[in-house]
PDB file of N, CA and C in Angstrom:
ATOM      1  N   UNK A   1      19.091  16.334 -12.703  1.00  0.00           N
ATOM      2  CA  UNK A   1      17.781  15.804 -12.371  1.00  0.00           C
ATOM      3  C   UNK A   1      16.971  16.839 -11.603  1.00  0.00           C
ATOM      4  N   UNK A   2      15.366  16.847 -11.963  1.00  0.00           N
ATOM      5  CA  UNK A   2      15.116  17.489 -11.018  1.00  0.00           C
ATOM      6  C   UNK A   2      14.139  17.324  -9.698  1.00  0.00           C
ATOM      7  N   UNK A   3      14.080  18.099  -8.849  1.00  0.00           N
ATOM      8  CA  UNK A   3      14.252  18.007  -7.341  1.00  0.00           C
ATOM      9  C   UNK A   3      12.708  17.686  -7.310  1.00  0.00           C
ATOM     10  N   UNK A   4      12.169  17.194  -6.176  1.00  0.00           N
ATOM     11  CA  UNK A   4      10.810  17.081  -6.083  1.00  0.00           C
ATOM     12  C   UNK A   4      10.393  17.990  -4.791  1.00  0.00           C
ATOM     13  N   UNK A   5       9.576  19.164  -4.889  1.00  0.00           N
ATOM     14  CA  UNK A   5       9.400  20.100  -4.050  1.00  0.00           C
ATOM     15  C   UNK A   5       8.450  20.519  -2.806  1.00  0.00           C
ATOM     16  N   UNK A   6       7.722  21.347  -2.305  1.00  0.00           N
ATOM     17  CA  UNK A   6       6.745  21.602  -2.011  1.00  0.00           C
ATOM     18  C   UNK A   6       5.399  21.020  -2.291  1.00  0.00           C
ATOM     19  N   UNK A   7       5.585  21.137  -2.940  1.00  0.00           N
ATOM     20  CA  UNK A   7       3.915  20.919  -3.948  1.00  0.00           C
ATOM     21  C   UNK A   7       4.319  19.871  -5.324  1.00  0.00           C
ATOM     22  N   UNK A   8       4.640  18.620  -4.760  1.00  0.00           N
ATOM     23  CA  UNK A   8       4.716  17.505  -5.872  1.00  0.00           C
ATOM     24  C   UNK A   8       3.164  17.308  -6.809  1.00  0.00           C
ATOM     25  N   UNK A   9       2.077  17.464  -6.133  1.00  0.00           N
ATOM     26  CA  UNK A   9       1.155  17.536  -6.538  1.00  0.00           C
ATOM     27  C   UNK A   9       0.903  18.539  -8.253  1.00  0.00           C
ATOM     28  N   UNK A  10       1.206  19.599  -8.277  1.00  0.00           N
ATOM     29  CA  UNK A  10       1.406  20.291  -9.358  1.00  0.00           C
ATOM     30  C   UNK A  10       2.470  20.178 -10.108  1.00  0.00           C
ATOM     31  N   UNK A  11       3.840  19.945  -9.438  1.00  0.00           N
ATOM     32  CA  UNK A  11       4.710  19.123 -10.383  1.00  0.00           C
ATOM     33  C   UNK A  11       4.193  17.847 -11.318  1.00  0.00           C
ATOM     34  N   UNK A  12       3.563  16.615 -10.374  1.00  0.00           N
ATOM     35  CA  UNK A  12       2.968  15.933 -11.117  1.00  0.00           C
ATOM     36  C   UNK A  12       1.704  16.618 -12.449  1.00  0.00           C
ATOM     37  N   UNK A  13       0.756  17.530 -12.495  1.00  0.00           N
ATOM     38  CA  UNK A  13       0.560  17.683 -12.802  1.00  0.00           C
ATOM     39  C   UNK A  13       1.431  18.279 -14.339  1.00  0.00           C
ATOM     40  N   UNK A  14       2.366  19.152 -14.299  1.00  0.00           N
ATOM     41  CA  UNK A  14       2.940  20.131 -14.979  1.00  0.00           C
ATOM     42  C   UNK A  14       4.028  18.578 -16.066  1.00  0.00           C
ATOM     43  N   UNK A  15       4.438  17.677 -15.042  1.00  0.00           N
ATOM     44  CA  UNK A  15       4.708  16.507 -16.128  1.00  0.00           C
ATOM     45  C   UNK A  15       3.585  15.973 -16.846  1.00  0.00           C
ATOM     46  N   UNK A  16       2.554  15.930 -16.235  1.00  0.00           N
ATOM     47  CA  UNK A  16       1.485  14.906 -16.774  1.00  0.00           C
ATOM     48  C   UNK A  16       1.089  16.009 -17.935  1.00  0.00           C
ATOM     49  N   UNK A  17       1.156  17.671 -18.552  1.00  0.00           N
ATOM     50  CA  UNK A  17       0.731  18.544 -19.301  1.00  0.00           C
ATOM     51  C   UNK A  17       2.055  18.172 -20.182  1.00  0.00           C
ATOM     52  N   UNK A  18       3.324  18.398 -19.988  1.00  0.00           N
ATOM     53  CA  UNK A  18       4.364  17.669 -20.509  1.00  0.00           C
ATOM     54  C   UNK A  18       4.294  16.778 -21.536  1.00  0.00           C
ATOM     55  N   UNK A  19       3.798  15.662 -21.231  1.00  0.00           N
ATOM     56  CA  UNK A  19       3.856  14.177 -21.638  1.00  0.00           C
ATOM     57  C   UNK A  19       2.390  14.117 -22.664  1.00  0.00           C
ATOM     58  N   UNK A  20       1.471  15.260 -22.196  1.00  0.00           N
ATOM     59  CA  UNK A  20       0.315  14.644 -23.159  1.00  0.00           C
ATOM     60  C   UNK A  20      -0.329  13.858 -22.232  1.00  0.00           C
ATOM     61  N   UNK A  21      -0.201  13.390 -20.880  1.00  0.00           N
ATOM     62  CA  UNK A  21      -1.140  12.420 -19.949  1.00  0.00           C
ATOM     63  C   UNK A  21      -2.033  12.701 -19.279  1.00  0.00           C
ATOM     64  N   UNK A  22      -3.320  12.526 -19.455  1.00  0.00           N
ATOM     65  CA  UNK A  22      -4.332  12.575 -18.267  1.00  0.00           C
ATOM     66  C   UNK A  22      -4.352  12.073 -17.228  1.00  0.00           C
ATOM     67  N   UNK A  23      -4.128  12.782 -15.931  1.00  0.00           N
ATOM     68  CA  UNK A  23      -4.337  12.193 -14.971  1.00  0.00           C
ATOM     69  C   UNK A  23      -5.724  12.072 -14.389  1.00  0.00           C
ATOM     70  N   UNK A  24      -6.219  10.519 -13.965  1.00  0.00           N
ATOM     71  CA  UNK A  24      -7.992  10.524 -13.332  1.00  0.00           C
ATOM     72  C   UNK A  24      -7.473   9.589 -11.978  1.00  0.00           C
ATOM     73  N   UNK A  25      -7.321  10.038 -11.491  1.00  0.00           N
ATOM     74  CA  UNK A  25      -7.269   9.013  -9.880  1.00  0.00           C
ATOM     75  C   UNK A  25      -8.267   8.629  -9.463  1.00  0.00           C
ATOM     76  N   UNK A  26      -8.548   7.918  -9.102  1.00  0.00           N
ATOM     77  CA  UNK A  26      -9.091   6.762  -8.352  1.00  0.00           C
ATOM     78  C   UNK A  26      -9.412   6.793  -6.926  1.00  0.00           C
ATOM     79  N   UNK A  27     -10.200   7.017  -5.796  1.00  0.00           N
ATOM     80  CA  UNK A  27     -10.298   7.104  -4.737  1.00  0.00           C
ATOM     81  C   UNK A  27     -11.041   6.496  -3.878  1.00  0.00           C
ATOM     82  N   UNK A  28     -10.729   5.585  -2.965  1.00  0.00           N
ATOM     83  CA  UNK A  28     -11.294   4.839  -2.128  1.00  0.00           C
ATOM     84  C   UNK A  28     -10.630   4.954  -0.762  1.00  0.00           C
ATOM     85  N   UNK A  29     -11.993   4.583   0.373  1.00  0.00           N
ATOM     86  CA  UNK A  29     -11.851   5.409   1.804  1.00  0.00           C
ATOM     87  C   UNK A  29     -11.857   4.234   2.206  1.00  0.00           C
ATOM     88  N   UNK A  30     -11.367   3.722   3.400  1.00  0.00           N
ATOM     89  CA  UNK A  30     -11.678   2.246   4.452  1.00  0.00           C
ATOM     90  C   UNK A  30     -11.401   3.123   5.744  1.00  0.00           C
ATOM     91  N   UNK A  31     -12.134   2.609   6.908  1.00  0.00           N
ATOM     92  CA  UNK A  31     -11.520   2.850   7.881  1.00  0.00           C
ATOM     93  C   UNK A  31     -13.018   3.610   9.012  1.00  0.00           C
ATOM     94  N   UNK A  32     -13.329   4.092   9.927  1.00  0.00           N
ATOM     95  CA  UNK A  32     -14.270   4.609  10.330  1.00  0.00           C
ATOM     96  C   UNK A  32     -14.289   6.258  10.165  1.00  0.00           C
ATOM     97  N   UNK A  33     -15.271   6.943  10.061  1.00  0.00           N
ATOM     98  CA  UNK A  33     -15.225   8.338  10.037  1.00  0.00           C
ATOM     99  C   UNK A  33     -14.356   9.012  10.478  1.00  0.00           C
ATOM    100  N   UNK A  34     -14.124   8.763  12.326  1.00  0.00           N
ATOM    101  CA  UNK A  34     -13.433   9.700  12.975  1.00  0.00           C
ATOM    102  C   UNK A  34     -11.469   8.871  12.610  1.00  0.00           C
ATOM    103  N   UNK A  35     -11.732   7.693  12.023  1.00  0.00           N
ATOM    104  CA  UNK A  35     -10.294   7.145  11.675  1.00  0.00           C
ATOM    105  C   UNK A  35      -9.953   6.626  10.109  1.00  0.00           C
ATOM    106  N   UNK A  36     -10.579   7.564   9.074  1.00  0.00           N
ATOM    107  CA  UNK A  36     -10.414   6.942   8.330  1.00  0.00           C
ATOM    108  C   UNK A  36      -9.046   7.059   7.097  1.00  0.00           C
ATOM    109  N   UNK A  37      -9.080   6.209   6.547  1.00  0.00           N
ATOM    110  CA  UNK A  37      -7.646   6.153   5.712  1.00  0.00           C
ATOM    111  C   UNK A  37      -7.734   6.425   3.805  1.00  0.00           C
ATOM    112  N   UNK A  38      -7.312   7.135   3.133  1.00  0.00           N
ATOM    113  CA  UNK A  38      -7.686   7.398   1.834  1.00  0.00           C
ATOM    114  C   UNK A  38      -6.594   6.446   0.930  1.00  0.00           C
ATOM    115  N   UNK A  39      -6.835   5.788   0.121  1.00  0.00           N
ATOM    116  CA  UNK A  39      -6.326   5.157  -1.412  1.00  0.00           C
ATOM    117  C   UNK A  39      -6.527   6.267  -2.409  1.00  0.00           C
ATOM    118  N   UNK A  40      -5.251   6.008  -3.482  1.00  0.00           N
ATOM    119  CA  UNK A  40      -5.311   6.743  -4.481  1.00  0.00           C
ATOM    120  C   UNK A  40      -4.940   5.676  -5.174  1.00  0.00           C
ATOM    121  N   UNK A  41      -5.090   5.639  -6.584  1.00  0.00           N
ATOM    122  CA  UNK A  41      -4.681   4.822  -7.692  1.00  0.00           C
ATOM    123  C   UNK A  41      -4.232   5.572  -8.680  1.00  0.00           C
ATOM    124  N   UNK A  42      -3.713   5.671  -9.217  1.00  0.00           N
ATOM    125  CA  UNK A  42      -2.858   6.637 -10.297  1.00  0.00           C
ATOM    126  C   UNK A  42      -2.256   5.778 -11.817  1.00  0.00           C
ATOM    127  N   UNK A  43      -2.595   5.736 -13.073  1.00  0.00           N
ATOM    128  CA  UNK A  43      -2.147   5.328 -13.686  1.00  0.00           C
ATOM    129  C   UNK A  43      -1.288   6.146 -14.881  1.00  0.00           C
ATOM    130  N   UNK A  44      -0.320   6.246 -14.808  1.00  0.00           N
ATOM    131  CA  UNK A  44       0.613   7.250 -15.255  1.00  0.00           C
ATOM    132  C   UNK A  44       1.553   6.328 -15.812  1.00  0.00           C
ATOM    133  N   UNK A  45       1.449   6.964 -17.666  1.00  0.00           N
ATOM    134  CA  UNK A  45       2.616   6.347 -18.309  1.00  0.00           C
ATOM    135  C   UNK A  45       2.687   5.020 -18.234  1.00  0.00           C
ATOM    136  N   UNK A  46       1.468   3.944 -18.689  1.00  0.00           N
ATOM    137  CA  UNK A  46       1.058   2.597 -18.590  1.00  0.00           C
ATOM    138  C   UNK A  46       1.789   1.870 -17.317  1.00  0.00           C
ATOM    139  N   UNK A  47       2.042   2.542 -16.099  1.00  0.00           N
ATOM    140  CA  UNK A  47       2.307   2.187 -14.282  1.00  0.00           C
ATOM    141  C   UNK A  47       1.129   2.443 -13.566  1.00  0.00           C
ATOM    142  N   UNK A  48       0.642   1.669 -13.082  1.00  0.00           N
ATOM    143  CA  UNK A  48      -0.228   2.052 -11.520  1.00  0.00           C
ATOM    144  C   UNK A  48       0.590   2.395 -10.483  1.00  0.00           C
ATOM    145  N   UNK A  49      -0.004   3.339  -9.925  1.00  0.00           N
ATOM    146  CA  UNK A  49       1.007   3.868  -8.524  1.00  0.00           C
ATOM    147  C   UNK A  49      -0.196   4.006  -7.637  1.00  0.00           C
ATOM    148  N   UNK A  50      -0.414   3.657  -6.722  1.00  0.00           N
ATOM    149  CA  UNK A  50      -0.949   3.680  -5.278  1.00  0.00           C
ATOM    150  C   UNK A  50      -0.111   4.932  -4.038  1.00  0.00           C
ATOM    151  N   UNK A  51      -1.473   5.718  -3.361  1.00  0.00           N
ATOM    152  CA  UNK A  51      -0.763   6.284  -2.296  1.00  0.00           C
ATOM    153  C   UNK A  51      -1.809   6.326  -1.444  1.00  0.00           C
ATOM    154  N   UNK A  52      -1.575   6.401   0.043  1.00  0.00           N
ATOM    155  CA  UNK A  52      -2.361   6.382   1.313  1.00  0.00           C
ATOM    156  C   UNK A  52      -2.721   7.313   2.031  1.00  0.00           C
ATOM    157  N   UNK A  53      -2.858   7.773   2.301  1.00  0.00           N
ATOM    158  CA  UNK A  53      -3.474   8.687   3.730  1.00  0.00           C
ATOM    159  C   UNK A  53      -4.140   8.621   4.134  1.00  0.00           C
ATOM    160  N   UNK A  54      -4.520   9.953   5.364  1.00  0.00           N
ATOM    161  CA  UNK A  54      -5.238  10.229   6.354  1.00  0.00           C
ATOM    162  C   UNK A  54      -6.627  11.921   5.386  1.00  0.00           C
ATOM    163  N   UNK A  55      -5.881  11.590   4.454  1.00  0.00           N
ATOM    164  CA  UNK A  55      -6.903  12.501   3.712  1.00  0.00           C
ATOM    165  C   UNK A  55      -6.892  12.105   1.845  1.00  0.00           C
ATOM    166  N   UNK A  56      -7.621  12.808   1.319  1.00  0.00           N
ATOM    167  CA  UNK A  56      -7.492  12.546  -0.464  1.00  0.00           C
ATOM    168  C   UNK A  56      -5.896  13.474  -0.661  1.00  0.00           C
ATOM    169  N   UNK A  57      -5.918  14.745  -0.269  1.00  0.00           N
ATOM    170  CA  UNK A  57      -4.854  15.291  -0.594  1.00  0.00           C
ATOM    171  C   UNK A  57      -3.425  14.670  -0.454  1.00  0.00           C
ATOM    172  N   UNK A  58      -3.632  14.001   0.881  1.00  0.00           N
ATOM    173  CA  UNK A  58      -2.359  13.536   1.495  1.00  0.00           C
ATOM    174  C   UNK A  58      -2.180  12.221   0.781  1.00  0.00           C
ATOM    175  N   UNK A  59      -2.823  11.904   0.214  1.00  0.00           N
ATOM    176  CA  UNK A  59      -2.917  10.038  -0.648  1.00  0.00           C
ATOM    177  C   UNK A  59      -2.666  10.476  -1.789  1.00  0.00           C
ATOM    178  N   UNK A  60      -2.871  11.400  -2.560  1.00  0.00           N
ATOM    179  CA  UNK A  60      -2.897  11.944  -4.041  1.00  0.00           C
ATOM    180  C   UNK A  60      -0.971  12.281  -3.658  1.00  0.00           C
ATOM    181  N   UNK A  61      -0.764  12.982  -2.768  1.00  0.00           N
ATOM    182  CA  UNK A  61       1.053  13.291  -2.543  1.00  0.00           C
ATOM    183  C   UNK A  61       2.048  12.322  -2.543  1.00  0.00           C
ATOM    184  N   UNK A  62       1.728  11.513  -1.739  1.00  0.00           N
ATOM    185  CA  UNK A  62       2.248  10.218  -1.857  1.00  0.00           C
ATOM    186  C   UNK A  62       2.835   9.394  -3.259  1.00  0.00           C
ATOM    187  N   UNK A  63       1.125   9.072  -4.060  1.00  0.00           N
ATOM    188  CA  UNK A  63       1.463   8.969  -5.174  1.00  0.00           C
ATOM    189  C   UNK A  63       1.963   9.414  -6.334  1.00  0.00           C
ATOM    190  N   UNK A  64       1.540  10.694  -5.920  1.00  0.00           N
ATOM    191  CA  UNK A  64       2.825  11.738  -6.774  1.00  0.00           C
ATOM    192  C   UNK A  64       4.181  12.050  -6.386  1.00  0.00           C
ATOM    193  N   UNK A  65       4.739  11.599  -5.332  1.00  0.00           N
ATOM    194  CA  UNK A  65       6.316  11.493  -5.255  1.00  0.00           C
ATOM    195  C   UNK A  65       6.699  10.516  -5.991  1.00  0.00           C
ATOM    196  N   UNK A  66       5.736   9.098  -5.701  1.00  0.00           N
ATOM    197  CA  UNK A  66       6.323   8.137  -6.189  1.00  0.00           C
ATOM    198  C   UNK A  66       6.371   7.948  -7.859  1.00  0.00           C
ATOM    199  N   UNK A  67       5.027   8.555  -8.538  1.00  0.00           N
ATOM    200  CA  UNK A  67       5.535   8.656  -9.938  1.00  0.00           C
ATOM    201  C   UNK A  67       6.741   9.790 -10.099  1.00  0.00           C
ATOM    202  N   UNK A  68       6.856  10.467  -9.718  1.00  0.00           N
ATOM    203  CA  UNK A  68       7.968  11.579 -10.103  1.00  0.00           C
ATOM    204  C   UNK A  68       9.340  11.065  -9.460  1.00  0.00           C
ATOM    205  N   UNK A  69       9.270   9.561  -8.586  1.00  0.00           N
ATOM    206  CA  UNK A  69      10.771   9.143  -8.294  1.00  0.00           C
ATOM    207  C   UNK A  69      11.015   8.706  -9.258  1.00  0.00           C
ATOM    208  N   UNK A  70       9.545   7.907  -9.892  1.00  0.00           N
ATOM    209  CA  UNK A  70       9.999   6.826 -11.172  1.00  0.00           C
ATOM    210  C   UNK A  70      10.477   7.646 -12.578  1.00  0.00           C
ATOM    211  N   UNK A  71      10.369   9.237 -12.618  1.00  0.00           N
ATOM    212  CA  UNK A  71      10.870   9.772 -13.600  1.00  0.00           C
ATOM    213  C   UNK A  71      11.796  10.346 -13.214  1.00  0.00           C
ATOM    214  N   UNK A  72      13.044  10.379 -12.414  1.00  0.00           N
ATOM    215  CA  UNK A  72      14.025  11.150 -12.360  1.00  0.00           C
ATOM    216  C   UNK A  72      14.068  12.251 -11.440  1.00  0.00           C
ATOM    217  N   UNK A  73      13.280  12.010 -10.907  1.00  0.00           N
ATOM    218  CA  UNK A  73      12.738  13.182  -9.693  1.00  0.00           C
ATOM    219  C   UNK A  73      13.490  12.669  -8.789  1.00  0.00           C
ATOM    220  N   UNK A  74      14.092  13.960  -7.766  1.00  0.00           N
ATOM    221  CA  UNK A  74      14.895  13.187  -6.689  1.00  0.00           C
ATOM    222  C   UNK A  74      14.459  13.868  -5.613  1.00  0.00           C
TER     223      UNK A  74
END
């Protein structure tokens, strides 16, 4: 199996070139300026995956561990 690394973000990507899948995320902010919190939505391989943060980058990571747990990624 393989490992999920540094930069899951381009892994996800490099599966999603793989598979033939477009990835378009989804992004929505709640929270106040100086506190706010980022949503990602991810639909990969007919799954929605959701991830959170304190930024887009850090919400986009999230959800890319979690699709790449759901493929064998460890």
């Amino acid at each position: 199996m393989p490992r999920i690394n540094k930069d899951p973000i381009n892994q996800l990507n490099n599966l999603a070139q793989q598979k033939g899948i477009k990835i378009n995320p989804q992004f929505s902010s709640s929270g106040t300026q100086n506190n706010e919190e980022w949503t990602v939505d991810i639909e990969f391989d007919g799954t929605n995956y959701t991830g959170k943060g304190s930024s887009k980058p850090e919400a986009k990571k999230v959800a890319a561990i979690k699709i790449l747990k759901d493929h064998g990624y460890t």
